[in-house]
PDB file of N, CA and C in Angstrom:
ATOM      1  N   UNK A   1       0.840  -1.177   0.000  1.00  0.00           N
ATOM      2  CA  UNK A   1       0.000   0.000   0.000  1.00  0.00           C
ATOM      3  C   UNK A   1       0.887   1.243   0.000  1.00  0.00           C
ATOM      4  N   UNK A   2       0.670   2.376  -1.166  1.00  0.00           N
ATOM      5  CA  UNK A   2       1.595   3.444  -1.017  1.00  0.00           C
ATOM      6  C   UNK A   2       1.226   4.290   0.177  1.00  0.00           C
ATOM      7  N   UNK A   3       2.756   4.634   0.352  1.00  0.00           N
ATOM      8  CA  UNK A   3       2.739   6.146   1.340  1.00  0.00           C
ATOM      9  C   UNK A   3       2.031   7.673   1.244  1.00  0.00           C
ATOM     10  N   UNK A   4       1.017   7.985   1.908  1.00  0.00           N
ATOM     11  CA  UNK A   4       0.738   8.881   1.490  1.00  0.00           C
ATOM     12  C   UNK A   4       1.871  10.339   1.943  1.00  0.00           C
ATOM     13  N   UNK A   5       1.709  11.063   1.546  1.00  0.00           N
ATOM     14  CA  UNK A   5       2.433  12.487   1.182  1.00  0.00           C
ATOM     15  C   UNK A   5       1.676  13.187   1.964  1.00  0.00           C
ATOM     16  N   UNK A   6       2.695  13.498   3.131  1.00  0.00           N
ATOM     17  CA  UNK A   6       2.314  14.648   4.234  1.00  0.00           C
ATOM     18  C   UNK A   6       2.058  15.590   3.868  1.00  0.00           C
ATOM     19  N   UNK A   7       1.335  16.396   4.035  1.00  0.00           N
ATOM     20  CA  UNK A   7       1.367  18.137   3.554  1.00  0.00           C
ATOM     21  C   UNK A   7       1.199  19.158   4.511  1.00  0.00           C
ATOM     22  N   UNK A   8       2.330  19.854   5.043  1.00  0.00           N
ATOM     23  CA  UNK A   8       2.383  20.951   5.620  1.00  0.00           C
ATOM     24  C   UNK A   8       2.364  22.275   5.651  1.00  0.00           C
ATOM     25  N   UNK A   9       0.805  23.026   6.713  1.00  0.00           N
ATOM     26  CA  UNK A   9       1.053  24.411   6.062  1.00  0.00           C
ATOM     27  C   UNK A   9       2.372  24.898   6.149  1.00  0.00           C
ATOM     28  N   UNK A  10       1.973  26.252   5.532  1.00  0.00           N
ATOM     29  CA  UNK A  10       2.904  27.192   4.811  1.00  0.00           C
ATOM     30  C   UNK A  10       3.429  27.717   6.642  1.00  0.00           C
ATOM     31  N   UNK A  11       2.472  28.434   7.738  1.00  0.00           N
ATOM     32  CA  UNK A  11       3.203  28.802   8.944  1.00  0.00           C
ATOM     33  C   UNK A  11       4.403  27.625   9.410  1.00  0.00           C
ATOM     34  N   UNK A  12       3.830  26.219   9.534  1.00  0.00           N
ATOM     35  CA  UNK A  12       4.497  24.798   9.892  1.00  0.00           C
ATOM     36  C   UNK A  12       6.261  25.190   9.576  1.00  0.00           C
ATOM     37  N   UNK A  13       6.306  25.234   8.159  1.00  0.00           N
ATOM     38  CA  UNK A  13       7.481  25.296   7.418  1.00  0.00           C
ATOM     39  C   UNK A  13       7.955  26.552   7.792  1.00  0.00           C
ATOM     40  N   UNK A  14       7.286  27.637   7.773  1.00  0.00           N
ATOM     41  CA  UNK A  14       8.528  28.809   8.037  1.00  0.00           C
ATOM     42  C   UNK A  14       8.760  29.007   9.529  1.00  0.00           C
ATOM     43  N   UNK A  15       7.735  28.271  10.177  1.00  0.00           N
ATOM     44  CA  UNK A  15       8.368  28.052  11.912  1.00  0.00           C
ATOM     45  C   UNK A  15       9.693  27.155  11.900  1.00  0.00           C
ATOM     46  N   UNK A  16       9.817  26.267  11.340  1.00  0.00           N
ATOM     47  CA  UNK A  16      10.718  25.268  11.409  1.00  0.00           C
ATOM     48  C   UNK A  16      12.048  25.712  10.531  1.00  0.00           C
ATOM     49  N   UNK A  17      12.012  26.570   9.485  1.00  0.00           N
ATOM     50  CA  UNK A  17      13.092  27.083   9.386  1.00  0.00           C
ATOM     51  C   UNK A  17      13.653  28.188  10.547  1.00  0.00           C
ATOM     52  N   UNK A  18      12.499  28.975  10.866  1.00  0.00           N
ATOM     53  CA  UNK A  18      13.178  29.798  12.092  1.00  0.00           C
ATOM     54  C   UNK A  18      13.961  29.106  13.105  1.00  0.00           C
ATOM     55  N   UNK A  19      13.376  28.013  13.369  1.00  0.00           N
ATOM     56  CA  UNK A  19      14.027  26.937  14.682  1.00  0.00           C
ATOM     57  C   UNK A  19      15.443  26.579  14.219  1.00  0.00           C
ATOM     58  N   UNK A  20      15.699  26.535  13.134  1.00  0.00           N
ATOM     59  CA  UNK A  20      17.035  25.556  12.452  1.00  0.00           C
ATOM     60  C   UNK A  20      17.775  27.067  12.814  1.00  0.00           C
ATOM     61  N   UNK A  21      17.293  28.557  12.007  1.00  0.00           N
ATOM     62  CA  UNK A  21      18.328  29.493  12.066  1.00  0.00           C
ATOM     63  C   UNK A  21      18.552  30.019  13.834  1.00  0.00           C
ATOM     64  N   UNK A  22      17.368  29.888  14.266  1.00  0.00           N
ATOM     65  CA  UNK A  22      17.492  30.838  15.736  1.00  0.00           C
ATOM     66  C   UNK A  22      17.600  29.741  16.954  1.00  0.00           C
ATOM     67  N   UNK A  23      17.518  28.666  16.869  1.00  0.00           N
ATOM     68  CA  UNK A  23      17.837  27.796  18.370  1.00  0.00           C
ATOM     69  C   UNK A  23      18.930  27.002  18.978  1.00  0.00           C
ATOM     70  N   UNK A  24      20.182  27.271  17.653  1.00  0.00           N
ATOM     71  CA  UNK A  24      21.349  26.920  18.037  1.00  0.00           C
ATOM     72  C   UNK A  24      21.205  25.502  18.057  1.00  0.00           C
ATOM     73  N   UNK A  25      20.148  24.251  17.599  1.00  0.00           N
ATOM     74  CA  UNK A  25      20.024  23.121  17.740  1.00  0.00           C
ATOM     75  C   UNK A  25      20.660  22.910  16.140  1.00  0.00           C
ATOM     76  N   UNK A  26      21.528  21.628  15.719  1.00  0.00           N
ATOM     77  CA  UNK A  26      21.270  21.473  14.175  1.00  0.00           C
ATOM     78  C   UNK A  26      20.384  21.082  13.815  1.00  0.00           C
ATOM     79  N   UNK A  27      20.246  21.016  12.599  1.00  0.00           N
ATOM     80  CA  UNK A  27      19.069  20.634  11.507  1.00  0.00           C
ATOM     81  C   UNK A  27      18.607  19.168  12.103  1.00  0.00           C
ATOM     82  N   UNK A  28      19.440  18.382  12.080  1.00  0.00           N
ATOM     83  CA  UNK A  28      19.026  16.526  12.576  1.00  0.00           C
ATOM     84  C   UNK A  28      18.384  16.728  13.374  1.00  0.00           C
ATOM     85  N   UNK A  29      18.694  17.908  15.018  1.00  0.00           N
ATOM     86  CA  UNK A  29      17.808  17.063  15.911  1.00  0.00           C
ATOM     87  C   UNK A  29      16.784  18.549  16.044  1.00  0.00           C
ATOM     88  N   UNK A  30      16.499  19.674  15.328  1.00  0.00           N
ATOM     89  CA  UNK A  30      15.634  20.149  14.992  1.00  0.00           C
ATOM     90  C   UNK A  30      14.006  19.114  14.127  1.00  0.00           C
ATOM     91  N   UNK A  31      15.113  18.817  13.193  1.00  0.00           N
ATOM     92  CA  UNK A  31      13.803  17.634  12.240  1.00  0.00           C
ATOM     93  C   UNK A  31      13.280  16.440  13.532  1.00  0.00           C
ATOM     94  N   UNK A  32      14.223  15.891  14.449  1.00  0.00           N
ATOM     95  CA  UNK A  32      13.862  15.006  15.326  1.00  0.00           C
ATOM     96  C   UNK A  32      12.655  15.370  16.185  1.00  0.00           C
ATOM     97  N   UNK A  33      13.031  16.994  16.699  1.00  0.00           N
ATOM     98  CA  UNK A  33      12.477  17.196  17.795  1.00  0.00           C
ATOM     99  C   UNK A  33      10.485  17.209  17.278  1.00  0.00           C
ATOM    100  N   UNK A  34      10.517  17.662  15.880  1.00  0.00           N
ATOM    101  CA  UNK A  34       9.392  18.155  15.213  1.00  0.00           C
ATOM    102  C   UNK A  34       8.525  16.713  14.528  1.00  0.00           C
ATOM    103  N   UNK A  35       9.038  15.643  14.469  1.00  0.00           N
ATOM    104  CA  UNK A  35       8.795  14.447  14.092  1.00  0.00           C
ATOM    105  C   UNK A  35       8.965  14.489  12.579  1.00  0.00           C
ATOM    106  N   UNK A  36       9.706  15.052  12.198  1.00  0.00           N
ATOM    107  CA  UNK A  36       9.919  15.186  10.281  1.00  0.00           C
ATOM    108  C   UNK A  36      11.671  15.147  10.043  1.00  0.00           C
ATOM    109  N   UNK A  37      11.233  14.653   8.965  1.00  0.00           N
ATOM    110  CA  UNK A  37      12.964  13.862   8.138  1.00  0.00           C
ATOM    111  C   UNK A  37      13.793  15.091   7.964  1.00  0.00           C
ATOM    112  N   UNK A  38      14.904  14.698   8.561  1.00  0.00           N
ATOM    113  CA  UNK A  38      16.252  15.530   7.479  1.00  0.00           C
ATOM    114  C   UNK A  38      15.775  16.057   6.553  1.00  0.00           C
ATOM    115  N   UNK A  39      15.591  15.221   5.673  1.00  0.00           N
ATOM    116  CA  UNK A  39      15.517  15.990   4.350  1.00  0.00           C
ATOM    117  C   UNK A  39      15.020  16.758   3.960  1.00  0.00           C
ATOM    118  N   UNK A  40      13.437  16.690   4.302  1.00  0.00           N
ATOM    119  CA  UNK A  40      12.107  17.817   4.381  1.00  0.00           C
ATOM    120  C   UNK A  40      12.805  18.872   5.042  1.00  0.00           C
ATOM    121  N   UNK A  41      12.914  19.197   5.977  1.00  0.00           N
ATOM    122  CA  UNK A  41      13.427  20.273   6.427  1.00  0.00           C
ATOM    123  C   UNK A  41      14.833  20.819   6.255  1.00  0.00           C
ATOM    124  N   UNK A  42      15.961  19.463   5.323  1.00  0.00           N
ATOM    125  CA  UNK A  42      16.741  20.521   5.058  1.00  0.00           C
ATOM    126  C   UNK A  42      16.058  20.982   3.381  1.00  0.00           C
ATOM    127  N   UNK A  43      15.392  20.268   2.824  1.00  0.00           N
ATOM    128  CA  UNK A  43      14.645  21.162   1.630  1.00  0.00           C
ATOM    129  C   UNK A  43      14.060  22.551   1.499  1.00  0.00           C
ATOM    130  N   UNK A  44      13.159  22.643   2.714  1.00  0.00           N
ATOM    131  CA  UNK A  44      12.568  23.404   3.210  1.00  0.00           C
ATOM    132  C   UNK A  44      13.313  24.758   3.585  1.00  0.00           C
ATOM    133  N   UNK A  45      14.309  24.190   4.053  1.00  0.00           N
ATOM    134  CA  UNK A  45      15.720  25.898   4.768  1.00  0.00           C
ATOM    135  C   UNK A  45      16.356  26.075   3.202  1.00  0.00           C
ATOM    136  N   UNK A  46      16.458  25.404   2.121  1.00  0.00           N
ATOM    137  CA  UNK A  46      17.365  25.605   1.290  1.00  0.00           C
ATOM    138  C   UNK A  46      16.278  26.347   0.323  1.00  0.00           C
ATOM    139  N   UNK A  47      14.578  25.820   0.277  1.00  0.00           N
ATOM    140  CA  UNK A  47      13.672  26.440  -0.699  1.00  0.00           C
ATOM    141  C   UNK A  47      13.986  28.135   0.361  1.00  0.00           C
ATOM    142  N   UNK A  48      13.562  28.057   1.630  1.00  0.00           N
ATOM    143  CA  UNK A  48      13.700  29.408   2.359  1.00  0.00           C
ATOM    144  C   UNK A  48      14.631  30.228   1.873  1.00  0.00           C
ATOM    145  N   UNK A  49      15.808  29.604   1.604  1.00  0.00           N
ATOM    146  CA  UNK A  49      17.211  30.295   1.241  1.00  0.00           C
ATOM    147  C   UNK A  49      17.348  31.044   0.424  1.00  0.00           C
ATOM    148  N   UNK A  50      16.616  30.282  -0.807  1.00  0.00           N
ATOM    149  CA  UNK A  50      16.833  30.784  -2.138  1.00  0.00           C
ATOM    150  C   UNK A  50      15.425  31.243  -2.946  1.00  0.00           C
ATOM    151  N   UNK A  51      14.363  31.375  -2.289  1.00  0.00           N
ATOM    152  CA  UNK A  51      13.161  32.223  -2.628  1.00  0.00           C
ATOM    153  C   UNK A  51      12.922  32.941  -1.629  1.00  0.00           C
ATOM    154  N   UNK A  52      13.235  33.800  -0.491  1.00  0.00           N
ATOM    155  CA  UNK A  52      13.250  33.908   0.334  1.00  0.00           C
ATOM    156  C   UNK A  52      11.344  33.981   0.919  1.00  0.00           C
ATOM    157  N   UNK A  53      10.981  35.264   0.701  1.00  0.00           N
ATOM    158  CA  UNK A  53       9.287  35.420   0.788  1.00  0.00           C
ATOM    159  C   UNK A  53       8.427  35.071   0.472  1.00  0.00           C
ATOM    160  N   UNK A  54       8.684  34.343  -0.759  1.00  0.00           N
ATOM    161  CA  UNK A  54       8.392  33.920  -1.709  1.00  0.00           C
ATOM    162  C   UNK A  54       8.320  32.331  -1.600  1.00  0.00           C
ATOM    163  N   UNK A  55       9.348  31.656  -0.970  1.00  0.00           N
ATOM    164  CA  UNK A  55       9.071  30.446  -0.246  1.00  0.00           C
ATOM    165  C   UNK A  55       7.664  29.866   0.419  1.00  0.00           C
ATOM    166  N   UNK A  56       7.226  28.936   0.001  1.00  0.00           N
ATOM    167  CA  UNK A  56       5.983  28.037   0.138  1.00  0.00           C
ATOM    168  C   UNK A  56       4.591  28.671   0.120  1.00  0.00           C
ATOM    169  N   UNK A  57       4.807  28.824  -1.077  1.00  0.00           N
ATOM    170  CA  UNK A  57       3.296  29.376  -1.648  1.00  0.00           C
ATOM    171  C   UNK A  57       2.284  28.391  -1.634  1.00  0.00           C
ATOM    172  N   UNK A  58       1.153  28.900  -1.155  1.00  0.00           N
ATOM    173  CA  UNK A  58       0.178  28.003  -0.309  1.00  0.00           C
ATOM    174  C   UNK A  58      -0.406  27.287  -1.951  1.00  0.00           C
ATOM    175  N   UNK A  59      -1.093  26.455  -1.609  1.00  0.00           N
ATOM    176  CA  UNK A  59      -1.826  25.373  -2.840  1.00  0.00           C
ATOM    177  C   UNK A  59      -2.842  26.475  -3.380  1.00  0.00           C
ATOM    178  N   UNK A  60      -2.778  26.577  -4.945  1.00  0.00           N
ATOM    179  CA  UNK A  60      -3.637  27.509  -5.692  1.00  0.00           C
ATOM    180  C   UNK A  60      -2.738  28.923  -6.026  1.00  0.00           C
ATOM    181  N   UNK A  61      -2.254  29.597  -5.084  1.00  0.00           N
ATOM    182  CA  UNK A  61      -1.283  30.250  -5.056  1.00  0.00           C
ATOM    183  C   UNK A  61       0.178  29.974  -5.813  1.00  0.00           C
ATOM    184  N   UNK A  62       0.282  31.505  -6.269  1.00  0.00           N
ATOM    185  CA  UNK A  62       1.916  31.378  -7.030  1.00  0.00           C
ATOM    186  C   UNK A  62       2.676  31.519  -6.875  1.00  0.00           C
ATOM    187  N   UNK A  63       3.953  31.975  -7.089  1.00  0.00           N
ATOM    188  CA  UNK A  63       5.130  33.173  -7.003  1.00  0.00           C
ATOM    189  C   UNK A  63       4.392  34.170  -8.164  1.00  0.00           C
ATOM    190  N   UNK A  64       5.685  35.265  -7.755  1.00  0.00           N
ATOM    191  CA  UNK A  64       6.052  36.489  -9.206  1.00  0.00           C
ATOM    192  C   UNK A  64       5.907  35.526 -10.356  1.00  0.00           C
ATOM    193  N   UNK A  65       6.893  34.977 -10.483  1.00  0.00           N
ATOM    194  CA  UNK A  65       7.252  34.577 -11.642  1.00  0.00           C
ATOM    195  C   UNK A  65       6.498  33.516 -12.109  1.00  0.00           C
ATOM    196  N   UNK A  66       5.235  32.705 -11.309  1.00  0.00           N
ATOM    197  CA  UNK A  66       4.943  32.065 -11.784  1.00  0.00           C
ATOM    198  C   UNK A  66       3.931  32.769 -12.418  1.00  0.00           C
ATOM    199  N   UNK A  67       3.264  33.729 -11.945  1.00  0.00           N
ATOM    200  CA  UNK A  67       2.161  34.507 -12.265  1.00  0.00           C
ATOM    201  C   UNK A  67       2.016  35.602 -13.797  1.00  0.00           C
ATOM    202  N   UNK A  68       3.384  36.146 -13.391  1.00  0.00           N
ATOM    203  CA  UNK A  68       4.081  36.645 -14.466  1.00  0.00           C
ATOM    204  C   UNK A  68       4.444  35.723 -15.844  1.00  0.00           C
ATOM    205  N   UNK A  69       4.345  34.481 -15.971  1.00  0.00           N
ATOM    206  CA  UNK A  69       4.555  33.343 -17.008  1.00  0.00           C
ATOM    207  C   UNK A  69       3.272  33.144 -17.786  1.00  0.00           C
ATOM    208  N   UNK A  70       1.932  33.033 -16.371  1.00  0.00           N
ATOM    209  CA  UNK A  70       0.911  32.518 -16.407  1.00  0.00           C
ATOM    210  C   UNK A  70       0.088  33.953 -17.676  1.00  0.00           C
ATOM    211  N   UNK A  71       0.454  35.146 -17.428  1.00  0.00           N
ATOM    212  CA  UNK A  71       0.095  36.612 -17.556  1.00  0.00           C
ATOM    213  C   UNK A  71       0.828  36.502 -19.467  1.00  0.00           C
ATOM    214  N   UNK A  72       2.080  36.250 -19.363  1.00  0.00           N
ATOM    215  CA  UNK A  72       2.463  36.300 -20.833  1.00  0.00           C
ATOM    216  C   UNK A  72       1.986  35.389 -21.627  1.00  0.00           C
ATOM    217  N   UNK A  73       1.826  34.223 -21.409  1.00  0.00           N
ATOM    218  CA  UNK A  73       1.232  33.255 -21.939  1.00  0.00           C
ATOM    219  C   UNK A  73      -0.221  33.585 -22.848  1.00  0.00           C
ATOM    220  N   UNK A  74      -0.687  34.040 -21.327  1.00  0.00           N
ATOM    221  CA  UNK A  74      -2.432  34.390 -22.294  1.00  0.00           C
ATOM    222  C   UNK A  74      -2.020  35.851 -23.294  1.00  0.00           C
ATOM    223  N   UNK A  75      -1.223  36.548 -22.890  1.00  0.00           N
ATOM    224  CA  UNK A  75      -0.727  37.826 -24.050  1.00  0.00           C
ATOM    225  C   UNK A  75      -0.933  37.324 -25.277  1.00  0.00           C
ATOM    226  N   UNK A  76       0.104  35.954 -25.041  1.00  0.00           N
ATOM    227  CA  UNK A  76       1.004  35.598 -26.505  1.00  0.00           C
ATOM    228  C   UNK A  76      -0.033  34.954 -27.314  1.00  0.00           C
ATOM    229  N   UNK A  77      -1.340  33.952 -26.513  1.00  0.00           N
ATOM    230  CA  UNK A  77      -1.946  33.230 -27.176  1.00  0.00           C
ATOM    231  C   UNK A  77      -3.018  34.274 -27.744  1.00  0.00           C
ATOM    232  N   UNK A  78      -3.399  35.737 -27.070  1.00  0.00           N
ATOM    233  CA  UNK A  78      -4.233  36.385 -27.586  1.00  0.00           C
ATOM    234  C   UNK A  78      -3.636  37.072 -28.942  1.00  0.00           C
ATOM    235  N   UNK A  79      -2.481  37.442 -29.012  1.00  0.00           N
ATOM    236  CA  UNK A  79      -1.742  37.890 -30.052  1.00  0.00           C
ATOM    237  C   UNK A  79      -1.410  36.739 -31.633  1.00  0.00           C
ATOM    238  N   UNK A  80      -1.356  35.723 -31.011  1.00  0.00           N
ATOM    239  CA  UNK A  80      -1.658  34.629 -31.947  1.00  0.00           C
ATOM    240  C   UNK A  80      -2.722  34.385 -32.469  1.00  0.00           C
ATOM    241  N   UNK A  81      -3.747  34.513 -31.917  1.00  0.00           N
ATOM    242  CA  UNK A  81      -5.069  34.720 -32.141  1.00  0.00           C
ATOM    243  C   UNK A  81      -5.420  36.163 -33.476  1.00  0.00           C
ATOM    244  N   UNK A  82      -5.030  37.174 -32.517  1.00  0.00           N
ATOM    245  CA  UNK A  82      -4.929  38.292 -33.790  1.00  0.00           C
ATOM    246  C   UNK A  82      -4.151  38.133 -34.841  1.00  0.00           C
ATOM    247  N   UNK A  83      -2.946  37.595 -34.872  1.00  0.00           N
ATOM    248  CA  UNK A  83      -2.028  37.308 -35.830  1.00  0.00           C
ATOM    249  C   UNK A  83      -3.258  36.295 -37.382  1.00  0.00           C
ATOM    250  N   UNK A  84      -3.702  35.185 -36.764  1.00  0.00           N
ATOM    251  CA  UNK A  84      -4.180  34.380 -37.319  1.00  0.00           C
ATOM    252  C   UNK A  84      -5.393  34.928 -37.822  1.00  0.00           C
ATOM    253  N   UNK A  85      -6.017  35.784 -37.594  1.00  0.00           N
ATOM    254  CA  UNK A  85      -7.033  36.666 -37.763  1.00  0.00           C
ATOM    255  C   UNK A  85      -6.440  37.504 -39.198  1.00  0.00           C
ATOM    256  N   UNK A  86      -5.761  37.983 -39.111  1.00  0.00           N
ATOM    257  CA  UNK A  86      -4.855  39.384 -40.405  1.00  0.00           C
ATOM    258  C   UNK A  86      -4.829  38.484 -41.048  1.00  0.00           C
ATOM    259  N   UNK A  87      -4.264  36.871 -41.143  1.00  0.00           N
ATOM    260  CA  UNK A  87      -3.590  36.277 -42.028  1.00  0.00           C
ATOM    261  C   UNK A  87      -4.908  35.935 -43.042  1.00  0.00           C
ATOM    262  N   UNK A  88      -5.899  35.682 -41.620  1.00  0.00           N
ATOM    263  CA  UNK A  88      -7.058  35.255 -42.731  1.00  0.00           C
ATOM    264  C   UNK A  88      -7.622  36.043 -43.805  1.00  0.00           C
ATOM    265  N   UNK A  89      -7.777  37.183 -43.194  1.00  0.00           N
ATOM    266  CA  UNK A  89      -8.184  38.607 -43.540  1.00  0.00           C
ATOM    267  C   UNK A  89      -7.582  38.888 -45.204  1.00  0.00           C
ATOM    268  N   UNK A  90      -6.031  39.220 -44.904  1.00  0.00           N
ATOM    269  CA  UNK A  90      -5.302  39.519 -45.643  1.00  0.00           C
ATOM    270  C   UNK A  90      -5.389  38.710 -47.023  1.00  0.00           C
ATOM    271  N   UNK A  91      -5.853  36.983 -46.665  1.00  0.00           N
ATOM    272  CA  UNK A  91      -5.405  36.479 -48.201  1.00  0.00           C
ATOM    273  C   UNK A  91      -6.944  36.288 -48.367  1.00  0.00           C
ATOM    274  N   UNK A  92      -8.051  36.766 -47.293  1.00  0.00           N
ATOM    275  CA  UNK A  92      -9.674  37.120 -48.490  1.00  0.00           C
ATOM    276  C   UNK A  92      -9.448  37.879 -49.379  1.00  0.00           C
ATOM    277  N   UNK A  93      -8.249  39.440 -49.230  1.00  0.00           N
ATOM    278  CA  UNK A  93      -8.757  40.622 -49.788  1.00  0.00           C
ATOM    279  C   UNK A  93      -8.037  40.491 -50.600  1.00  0.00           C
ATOM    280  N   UNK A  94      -7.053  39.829 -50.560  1.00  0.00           N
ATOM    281  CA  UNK A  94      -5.447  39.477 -51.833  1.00  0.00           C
ATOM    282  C   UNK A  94      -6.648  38.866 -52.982  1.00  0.00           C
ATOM    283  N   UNK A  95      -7.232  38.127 -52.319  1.00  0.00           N
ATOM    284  CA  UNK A  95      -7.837  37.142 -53.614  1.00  0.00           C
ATOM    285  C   UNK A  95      -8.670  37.823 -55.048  1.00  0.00           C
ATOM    286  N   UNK A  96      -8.868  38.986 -54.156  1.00  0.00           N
ATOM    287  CA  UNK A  96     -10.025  39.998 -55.050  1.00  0.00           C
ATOM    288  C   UNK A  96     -11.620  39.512 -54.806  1.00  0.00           C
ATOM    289  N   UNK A  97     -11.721  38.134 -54.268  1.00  0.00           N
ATOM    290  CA  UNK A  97     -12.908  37.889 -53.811  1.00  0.00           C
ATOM    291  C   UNK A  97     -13.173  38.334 -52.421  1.00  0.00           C
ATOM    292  N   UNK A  98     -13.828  39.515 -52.748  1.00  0.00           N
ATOM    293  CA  UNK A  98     -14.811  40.079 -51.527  1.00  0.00           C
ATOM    294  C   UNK A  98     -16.101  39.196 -51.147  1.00  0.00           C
ATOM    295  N   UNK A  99     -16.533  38.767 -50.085  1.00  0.00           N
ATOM    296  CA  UNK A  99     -17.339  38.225 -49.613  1.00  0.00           C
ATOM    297  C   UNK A  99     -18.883  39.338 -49.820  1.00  0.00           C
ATOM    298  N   UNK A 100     -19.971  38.975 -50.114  1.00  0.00           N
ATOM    299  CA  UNK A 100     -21.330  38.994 -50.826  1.00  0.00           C
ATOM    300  C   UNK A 100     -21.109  39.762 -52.311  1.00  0.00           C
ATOM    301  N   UNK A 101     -20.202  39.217 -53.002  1.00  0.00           N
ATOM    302  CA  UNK A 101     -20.107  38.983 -54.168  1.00  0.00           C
ATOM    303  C   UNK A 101     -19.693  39.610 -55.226  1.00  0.00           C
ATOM    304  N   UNK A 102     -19.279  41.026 -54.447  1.00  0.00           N
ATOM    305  CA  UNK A 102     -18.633  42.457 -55.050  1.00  0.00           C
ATOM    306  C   UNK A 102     -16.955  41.811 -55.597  1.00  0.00           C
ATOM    307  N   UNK A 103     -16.536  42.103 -56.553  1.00  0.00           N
ATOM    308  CA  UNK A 103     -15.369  41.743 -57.266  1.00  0.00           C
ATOM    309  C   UNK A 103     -14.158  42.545 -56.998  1.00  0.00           C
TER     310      UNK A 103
END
């Protein structure tokens, strides 16, 4: 039977990095004291590290940059959209066939 996948809020995790930087305990018996693995929590201080505020964006929620990706995306597909629009446009009127029957 698989393991299910703990999920911890977003306060959980940035308490537990505070504990690793401010209690003078290391990381091992920080993760011990909290009942969670090494690893999770050294993941957790290293995601802290290097996204700082931005670190553990709650479920549904983004970063900047993810939002900012999410934001160009629909730009580009609306601009593709217009693009594909002219193209159509352009080779009705090239043709000399005007639509209701004018030449």
């Amino acid at each position: 039977m698989p393991r299910q996948q703990r999920t911890y809020a977003k306060e959980c995790k940035e308490e537990a990095v505070a504990l690793v930087q401010t209690s003078g305990k290391s990381m091992n018996q920080v993760a011990r004291d909290l009942g969670i693995s090494d690893s999770v929590l050294s993941h957790w201080c290293q995601q802290a590290k290097k996204q700082g505020t931005e670190a553990f964006p709650r479920s549904g929620h983004q970063t900047s940059q993810e939002e900012e990706i999410r934001r160009l995306r629909r730009e580009l597909a609306l601009a593709q959209q217009e693009r594909d629009i002219f193209k159509k446009t352009r080779a009705i009127f090239s043709r000399g066939n005007l639509p209701g029957g004018m030449p």
